[in-house]
C-alpha atoms as a PDB file:
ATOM      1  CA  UNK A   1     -15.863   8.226 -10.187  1.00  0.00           C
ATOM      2  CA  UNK A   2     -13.736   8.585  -7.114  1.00  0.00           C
ATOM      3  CA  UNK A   3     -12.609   5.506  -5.088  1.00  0.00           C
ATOM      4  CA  UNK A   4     -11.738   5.681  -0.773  1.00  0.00           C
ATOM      5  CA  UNK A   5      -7.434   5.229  -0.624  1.00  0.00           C
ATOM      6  CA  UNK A   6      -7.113   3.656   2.510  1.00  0.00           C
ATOM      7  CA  UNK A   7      -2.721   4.079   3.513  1.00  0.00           C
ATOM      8  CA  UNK A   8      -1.418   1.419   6.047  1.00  0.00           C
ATOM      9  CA  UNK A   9       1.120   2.929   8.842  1.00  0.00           C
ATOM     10  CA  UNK A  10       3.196   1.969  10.645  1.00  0.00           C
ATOM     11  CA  UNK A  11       6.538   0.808  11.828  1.00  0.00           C
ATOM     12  CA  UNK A  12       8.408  -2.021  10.922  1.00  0.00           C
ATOM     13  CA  UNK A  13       6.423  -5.275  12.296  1.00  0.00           C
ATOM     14  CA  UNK A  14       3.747  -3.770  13.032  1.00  0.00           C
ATOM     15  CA  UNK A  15       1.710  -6.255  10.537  1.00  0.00           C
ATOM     16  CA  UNK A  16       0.745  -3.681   7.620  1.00  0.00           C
ATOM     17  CA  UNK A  17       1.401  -6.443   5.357  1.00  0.00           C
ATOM     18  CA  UNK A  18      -0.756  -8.600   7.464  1.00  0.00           C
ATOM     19  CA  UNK A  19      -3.699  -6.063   7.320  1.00  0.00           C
ATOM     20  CA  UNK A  20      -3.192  -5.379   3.606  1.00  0.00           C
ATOM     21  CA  UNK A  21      -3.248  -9.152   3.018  1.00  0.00           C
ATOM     22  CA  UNK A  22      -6.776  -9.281   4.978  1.00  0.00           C
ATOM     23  CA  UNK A  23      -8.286  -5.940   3.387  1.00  0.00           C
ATOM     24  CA  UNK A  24      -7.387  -7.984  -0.074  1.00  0.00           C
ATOM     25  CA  UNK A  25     -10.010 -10.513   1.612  1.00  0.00           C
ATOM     26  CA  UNK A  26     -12.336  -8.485   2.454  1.00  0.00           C
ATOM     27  CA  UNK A  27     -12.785  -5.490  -0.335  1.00  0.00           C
ATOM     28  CA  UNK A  28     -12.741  -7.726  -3.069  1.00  0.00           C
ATOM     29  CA  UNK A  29     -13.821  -5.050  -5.547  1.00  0.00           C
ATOM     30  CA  UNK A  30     -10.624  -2.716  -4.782  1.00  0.00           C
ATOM     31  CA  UNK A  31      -6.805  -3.005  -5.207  1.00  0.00           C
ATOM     32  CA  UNK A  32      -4.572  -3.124  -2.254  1.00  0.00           C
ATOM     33  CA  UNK A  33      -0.814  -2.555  -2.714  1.00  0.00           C
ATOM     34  CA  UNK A  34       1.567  -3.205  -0.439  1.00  0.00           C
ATOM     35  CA  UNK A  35       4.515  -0.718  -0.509  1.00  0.00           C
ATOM     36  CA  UNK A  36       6.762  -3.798  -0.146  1.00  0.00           C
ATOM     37  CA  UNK A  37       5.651  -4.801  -3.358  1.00  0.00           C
ATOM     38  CA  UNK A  38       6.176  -1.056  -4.741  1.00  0.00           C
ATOM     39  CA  UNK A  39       9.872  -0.437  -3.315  1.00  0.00           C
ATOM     40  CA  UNK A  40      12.323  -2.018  -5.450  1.00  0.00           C
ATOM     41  CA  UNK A  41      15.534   0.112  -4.007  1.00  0.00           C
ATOM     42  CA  UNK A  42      16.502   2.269  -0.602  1.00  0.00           C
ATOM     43  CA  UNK A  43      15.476   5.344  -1.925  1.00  0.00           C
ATOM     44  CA  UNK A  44      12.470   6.316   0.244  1.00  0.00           C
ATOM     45  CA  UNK A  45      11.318   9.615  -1.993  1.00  0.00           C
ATOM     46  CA  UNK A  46      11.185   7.410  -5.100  1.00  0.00           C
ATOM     47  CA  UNK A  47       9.063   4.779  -3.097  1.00  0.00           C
ATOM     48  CA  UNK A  48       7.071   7.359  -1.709  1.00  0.00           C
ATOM     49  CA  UNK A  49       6.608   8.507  -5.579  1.00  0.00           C
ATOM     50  CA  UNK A  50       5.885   5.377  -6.880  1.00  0.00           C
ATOM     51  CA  UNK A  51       3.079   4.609  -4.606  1.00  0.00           C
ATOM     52  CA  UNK A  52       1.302   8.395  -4.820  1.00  0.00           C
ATOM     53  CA  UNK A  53       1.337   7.599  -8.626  1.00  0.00           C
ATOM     54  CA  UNK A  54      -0.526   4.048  -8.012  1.00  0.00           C
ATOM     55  CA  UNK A  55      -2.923   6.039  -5.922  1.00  0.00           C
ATOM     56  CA  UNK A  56      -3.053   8.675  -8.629  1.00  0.00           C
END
């Protein structure tokens, strides 16, 4: 079974979080991250990482 992976762009306050807070709303049968919620340091290639293995 294969599922859509929608990714959220854009740059800083551009509301991502805001849209990812109303897809939550809306596709109640899917999980939406937010990479806010993903990033725990600076490093932007272990972020990066850390989200293509949640999409994995």
């Amino acid at each position: 079974m294969t599922y859509p992976l929608f990714i959220v762009t854009g740059i800083s306050g551009s509301g991502k979080s805001a849209t990812s807070l109303e897809l939550q709303k809306i596709m109640v049968d899917f999980n939406v991250f937010d990479m806010d919620l993903i990033v725990n340091n600076d490093d932007y290639q272990t972020a990066c990482d850390n989200w293509l293995k949640v999409a994995y």
